[in-house]
Protein backbone atom coordinates (compact mmCIF):
# COMPACT_ATOMS: atom_id res chain seq x y z
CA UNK A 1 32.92 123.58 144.25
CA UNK A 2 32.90 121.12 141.35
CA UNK A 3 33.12 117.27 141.71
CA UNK A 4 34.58 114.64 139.65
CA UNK A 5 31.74 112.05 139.10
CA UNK A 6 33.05 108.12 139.05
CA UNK A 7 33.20 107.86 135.28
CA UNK A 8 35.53 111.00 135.18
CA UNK A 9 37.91 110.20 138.39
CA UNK A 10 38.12 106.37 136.84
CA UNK A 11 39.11 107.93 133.72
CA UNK A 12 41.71 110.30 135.13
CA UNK A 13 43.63 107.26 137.33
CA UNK A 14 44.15 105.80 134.13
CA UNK A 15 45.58 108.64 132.41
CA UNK A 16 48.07 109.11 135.47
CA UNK A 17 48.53 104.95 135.54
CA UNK A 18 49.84 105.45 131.67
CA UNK A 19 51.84 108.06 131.82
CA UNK A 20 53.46 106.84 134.82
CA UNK A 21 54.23 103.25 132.69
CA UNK A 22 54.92 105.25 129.58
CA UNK A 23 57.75 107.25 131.49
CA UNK A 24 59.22 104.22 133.14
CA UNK A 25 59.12 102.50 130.06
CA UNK A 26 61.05 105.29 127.98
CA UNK A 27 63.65 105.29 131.09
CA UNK A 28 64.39 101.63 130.79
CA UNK A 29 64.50 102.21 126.88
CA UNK A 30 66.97 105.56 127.39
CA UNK A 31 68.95 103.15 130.24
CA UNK A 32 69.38 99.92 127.04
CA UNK A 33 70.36 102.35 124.93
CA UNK A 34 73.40 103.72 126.91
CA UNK A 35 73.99 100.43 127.88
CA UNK A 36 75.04 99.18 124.42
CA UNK A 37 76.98 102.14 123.65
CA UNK A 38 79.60 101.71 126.17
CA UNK A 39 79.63 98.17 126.38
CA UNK A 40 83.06 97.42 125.19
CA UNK A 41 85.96 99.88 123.83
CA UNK A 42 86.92 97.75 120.52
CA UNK A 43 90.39 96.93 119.18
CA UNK A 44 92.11 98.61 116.08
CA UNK A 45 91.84 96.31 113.03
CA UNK A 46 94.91 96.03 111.51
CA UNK A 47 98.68 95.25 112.55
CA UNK A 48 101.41 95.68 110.07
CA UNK A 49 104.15 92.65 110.38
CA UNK A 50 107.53 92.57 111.35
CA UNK A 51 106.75 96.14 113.34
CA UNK A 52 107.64 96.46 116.80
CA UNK A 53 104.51 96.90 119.28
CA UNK A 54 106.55 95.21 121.78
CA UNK A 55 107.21 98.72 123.79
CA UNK A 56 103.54 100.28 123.76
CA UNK A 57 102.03 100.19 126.78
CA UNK A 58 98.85 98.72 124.92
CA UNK A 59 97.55 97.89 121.33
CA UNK A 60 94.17 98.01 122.18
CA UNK A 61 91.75 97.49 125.34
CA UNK A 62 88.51 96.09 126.53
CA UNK A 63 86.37 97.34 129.38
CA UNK A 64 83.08 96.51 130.76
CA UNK A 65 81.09 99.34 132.54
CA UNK A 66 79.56 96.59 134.89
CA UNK A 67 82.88 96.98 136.57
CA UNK A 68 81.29 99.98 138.08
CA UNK A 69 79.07 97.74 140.15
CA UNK A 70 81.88 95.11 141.03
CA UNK A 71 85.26 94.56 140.26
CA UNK A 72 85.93 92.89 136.63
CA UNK A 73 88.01 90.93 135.22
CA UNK A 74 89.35 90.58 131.48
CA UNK A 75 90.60 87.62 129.74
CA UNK A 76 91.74 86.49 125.88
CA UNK A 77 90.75 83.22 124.71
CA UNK A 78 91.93 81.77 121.16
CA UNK A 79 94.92 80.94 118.79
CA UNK A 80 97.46 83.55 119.80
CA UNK A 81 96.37 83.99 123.58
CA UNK A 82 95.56 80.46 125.39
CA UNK A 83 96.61 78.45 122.36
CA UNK A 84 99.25 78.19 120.21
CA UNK A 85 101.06 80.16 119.39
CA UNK A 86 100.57 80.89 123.12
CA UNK A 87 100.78 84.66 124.94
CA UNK A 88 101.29 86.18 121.43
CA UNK A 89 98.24 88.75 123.16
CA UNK A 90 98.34 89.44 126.72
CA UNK A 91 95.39 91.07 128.93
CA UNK A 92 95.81 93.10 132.16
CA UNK A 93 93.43 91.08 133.95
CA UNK A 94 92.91 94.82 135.87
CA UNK A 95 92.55 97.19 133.31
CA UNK A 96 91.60 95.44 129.80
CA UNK A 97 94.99 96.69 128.43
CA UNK A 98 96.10 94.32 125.12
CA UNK A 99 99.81 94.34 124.67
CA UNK A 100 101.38 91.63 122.22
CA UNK A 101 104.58 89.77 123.04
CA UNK A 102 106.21 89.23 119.63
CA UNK A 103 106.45 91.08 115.97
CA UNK A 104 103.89 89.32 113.86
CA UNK A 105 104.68 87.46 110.53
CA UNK A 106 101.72 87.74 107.93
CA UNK A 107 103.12 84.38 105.98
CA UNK A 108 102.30 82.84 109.12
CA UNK A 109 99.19 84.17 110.46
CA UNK A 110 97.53 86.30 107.96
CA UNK A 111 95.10 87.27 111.52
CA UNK A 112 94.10 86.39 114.95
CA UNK A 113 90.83 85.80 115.89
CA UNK A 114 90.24 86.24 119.71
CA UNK A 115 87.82 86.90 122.24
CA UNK A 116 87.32 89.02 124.74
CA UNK A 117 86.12 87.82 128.11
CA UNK A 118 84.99 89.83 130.96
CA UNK A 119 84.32 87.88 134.65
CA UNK A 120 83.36 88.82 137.97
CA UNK A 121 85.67 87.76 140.92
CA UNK A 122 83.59 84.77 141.58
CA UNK A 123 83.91 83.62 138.20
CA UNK A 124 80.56 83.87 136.54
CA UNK A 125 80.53 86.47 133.29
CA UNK A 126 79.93 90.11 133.87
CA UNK A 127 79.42 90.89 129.73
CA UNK A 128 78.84 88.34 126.50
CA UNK A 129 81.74 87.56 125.37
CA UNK A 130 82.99 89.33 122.61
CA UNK A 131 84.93 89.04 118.95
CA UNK A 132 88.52 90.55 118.69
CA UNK A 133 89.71 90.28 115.11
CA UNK A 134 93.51 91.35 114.48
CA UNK A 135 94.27 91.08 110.81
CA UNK A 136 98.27 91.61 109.78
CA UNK A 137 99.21 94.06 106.89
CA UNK A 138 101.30 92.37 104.28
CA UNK A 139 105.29 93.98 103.96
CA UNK A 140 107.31 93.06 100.94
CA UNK A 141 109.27 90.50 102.39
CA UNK A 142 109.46 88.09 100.50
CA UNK A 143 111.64 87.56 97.59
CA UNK A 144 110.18 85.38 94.34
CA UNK A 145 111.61 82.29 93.86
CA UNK A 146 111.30 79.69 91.31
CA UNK A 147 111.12 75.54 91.14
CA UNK A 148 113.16 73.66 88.50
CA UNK A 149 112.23 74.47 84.74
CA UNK A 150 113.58 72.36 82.18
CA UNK A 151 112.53 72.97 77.99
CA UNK A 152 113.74 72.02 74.80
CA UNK A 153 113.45 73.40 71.56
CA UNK A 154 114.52 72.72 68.14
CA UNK A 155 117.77 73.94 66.08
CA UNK A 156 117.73 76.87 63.96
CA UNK A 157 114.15 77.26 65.00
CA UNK A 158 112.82 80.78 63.81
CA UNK A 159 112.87 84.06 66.44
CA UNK A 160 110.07 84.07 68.32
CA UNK A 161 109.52 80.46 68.28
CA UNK A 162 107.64 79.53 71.84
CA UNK A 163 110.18 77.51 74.49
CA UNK A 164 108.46 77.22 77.96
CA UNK A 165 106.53 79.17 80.55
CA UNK A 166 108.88 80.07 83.41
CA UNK A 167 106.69 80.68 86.55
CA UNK A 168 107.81 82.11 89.90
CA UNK A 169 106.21 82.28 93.08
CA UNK A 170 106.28 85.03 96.09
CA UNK A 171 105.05 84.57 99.65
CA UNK A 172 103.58 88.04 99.95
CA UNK A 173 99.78 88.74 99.79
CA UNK A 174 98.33 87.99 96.66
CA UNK A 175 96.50 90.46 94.65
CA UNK A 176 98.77 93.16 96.37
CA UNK A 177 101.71 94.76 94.43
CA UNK A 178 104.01 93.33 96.85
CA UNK A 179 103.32 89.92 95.33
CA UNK A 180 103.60 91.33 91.46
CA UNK A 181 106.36 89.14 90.00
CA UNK A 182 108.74 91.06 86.39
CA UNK A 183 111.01 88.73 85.14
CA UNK A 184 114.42 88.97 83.01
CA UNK A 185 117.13 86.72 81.89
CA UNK A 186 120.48 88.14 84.09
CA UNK A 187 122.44 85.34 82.44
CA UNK A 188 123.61 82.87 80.06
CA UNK A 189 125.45 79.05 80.03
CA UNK A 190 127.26 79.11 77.36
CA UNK A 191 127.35 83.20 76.97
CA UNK A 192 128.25 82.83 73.62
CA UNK A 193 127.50 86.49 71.69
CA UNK A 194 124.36 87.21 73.79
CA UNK A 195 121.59 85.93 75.46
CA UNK A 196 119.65 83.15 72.49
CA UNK A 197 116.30 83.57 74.68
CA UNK A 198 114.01 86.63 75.41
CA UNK A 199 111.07 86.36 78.44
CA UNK A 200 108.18 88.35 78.13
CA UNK A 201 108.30 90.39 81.87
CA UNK A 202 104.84 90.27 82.76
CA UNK A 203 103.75 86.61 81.77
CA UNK A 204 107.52 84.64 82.06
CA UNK A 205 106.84 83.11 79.02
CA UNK A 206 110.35 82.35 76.71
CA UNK A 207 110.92 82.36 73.38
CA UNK A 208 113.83 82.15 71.12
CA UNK A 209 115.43 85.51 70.47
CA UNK A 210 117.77 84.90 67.29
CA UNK A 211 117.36 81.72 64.81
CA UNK A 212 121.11 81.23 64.89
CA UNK A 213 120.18 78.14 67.55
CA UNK A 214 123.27 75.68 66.96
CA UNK A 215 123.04 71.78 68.78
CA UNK A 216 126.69 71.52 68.22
């Protein structure tokens, strides 16, 4: 019957010694990477304004799987939760529902930015806290509106002669085509014959439409 000489029996504890580390190793790897994947269930982005989420049950939710090991509890922190404006976003301490308490104005807050925070009974933190961005999608609510615009311009001055720039102004998001301003002139003081001015729709800037301009 053969033997294993020192040399050889040294040589195969080591091989068993690394495997063994190698597969506890790859476990602890396989255990971090399921870990972060089901850390916390994220929020949806984006919340359109003056729409009623008042009646769902929830707009989004956070969970920690410690709570398998102990009970958890979840929290909101931030402008909109614990300051003002104050409860806008409510947490089931229980479950990690979010439900909001109010329809949402974009001219006001163009977002919330919360955070999510998950604590054991006793108080100390059962997760890092974590980011809960709620950005609100712009509505065309707004109407354009103008400040005071006053011009002169000279008699009998020749058509197309330059008067002023006429600018408006429109709460809605900028860069959007809710905030795309056309202007026209609906009306005239005197009315004489027809309106003596012409604005260009796209830039507001007014000229003089016929050279029949007349001080008195």
């Amino acid at each position: 019957m053969a033997t294993l000489s020192s040399p050889e029996v040294r040589l195969l504890l080591l091989t068993v010694l690394f495997l063994m580390i190698s597969a506890d190793a790859k476990e602890k790897k396989m255990k971090t990477l399921r870990r972060i994947k089901r850390e916390w269930i994220l929020p949806p982005a984006k919340l359109t304004e003056n729409t009623n989420y008042t009646h769902l049950e929830f707009i989004a939710k956070i969970r920690s799987d410690k709570d398998k090991d102990s009970k958890v509890e979840y929290y909101l922190t931030g402008a909109g939760a614990d300051k003002p404006p104050f409860n806008l976003f409510v947490v089931d301490h229980n479950t990690g529902f979010i439900r909001i308490t109010d329809i949402l104005d974009r001219e006001k807050y163009p977002s919330y930015n919360l955070t999510g925070v998950a604590k054991y009974k006793s108080g100390t933190k059962a997760e890092e806290n974590i980011p809960l961005t709620f950005t609100v999608e712009d509505l065309n609510d707004n109407a354009p509106y103008f400040s005071l615009h006053q011009g002169n311009v000279t008699e009998e001055c020749k058509k197309g002669t330059f008067v002023m720039q006429i600018e408006a102004k429109d709460d809605d998001q900028a860069g959007t085509i809710n905030a795309e301003i056309v202007y026209s002139i609906v009306s005239q003081e005197p009315a004489g014959r027809g309106h003596m001015f012409t604005i260009d729709k796209k830039t507001g800037k007014l000229y003089v439409k016929e050279p029949t301009l007349d001080r008195e």
